[in-house]
C-alpha atoms as a PDB file:
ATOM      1  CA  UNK A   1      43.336 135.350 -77.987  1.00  0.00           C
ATOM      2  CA  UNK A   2      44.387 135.769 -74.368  1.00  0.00           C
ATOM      3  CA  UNK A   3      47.851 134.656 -73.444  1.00  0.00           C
ATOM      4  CA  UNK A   4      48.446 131.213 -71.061  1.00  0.00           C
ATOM      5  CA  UNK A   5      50.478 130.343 -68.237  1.00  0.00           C
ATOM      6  CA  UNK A   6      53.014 127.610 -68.414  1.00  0.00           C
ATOM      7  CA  UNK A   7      50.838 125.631 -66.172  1.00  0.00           C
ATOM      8  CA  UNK A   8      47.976 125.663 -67.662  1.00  0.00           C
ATOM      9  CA  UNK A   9      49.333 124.035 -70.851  1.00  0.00           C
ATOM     10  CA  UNK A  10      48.366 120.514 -71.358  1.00  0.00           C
ATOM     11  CA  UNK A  11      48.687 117.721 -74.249  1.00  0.00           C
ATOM     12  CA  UNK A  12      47.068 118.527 -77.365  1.00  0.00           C
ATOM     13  CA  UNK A  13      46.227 122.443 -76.746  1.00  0.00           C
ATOM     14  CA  UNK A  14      47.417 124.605 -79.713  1.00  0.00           C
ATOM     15  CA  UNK A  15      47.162 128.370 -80.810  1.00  0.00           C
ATOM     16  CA  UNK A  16      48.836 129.304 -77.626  1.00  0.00           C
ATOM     17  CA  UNK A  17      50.749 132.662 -76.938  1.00  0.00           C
ATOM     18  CA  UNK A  18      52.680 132.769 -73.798  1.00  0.00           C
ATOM     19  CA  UNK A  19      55.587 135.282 -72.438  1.00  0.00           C
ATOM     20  CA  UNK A  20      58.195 133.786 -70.689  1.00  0.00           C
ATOM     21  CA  UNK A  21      62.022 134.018 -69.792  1.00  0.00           C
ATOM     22  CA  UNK A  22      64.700 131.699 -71.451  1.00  0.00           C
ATOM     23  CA  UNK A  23      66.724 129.609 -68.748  1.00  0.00           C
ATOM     24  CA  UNK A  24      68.792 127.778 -71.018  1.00  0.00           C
ATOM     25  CA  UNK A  25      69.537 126.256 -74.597  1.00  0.00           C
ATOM     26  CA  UNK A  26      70.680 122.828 -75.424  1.00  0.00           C
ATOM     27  CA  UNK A  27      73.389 122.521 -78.200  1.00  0.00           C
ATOM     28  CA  UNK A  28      72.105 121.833 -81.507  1.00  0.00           C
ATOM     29  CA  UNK A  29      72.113 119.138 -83.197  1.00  0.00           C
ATOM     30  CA  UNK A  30      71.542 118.015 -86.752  1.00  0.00           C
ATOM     31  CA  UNK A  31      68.206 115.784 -87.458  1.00  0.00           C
ATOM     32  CA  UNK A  32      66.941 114.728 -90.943  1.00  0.00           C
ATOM     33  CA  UNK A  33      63.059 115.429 -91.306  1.00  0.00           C
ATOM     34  CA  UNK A  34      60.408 113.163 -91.969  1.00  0.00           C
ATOM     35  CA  UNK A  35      60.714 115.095 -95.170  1.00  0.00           C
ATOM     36  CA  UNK A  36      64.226 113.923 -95.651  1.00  0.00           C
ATOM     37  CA  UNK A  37      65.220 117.598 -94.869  1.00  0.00           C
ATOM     38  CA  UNK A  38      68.663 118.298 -93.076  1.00  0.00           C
ATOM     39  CA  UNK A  39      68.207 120.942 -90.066  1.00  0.00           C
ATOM     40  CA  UNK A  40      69.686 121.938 -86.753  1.00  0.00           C
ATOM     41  CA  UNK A  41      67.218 121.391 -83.559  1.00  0.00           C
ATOM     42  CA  UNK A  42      67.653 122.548 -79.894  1.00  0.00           C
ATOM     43  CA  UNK A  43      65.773 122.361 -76.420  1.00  0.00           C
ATOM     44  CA  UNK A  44      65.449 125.668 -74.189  1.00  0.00           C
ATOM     45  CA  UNK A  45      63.884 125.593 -71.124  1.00  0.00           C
ATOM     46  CA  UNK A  46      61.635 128.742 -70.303  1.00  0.00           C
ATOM     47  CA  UNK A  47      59.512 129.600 -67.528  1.00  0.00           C
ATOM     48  CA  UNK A  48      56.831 131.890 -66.095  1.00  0.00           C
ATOM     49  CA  UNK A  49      55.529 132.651 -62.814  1.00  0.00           C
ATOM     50  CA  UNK A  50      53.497 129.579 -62.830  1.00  0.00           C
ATOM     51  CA  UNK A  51      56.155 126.511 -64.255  1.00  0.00           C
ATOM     52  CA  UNK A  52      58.326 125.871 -66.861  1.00  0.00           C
ATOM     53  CA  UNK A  53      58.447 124.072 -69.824  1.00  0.00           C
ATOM     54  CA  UNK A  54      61.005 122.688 -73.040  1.00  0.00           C
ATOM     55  CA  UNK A  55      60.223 124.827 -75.838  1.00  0.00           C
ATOM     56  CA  UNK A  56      61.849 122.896 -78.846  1.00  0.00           C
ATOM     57  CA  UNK A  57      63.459 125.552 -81.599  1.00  0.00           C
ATOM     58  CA  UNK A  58      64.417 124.774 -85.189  1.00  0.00           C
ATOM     59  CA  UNK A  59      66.883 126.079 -87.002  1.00  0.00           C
ATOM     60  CA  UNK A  60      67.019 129.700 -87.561  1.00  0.00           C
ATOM     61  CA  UNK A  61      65.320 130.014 -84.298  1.00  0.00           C
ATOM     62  CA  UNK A  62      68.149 128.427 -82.151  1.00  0.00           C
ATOM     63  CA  UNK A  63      70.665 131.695 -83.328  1.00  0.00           C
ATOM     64  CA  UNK A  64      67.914 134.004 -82.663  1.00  0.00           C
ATOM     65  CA  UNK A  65      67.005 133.098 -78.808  1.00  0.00           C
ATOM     66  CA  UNK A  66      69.194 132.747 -76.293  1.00  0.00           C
ATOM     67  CA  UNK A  67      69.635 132.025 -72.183  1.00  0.00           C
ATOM     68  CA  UNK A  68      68.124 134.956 -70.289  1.00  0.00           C
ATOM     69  CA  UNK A  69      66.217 136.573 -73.280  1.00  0.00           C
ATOM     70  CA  UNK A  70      62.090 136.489 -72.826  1.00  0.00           C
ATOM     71  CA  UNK A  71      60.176 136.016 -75.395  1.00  0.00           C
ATOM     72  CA  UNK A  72      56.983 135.836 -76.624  1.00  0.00           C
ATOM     73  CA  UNK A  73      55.183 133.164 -78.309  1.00  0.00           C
ATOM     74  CA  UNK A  74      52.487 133.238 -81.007  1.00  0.00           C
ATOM     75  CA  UNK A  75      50.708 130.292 -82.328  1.00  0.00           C
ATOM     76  CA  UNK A  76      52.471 127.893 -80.391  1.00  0.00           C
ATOM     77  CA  UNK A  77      51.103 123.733 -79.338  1.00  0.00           C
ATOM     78  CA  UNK A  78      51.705 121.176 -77.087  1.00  0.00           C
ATOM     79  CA  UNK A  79      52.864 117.834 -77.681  1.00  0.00           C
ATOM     80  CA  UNK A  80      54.503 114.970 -75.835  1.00  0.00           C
ATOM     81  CA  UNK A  81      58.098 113.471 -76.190  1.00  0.00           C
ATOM     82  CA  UNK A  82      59.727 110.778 -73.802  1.00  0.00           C
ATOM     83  CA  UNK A  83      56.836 111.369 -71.311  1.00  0.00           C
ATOM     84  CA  UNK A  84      57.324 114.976 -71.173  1.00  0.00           C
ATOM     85  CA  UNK A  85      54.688 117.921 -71.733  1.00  0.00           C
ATOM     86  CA  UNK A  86      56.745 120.659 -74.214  1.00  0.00           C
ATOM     87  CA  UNK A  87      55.689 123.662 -76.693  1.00  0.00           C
ATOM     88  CA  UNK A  88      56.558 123.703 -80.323  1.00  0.00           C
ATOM     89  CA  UNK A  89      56.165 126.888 -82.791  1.00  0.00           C
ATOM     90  CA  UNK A  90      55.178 125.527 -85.762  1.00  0.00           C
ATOM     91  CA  UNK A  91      56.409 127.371 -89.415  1.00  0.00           C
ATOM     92  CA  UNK A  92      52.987 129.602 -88.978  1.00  0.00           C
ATOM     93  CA  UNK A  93      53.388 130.871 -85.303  1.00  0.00           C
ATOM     94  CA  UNK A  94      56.275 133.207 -83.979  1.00  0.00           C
ATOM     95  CA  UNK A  95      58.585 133.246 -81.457  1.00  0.00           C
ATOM     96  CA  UNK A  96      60.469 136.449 -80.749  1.00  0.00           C
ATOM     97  CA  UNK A  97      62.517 138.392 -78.089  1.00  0.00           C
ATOM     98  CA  UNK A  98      60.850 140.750 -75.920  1.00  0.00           C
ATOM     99  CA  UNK A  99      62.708 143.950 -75.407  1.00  0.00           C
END
């Protein structure tokens, strides 16, 4: 599957892999899942050479990415929250650093 820019994402598109560059990570905080689950969530904001975008990150992932590392995405989907386009990984896509 060929990667995507950051602007070419749009509502509802999944199975995405993207590279792009961490600008910043939003403290976690602690959410209870629809599951009734406890867990940590965060908000970085990474960007290409076409846009950026929020890229939310659940637990383990929030200790393994941080400001100024790029990563690469695998499996990744858009969705929409508080009027705002921004990528999830879901448990069977990847998100790792780039070295």
């Amino acid at each position: 599957m060929r990667k995507l820019k950051i602007s070419e994402l749009k509502l509802g598109i999944n199975e995405i892999n993207l590279t792009a560059k961490v600008l910043d990570v939003s403290e976690p905080r602690n959410v209870r899942t629809k599951l009734g689950y406890q867990t940590r969530v965060a908000t970085a904001t990474i960007e290409d050479d076409s846009g950026k975008i929020p890229l939310t990150l659940w637990g383990r992932q929030i200790d393994e990415i941080g400001e100024g590392d790029t990563v690469e995405i695998k499996k990744g989907y858009v969705t929409e929250f508080r009027g705002e386009l921004q990528l999830n990984v879901p448990r069977s896509g990847e998100i790792k650093k780039v070295v």
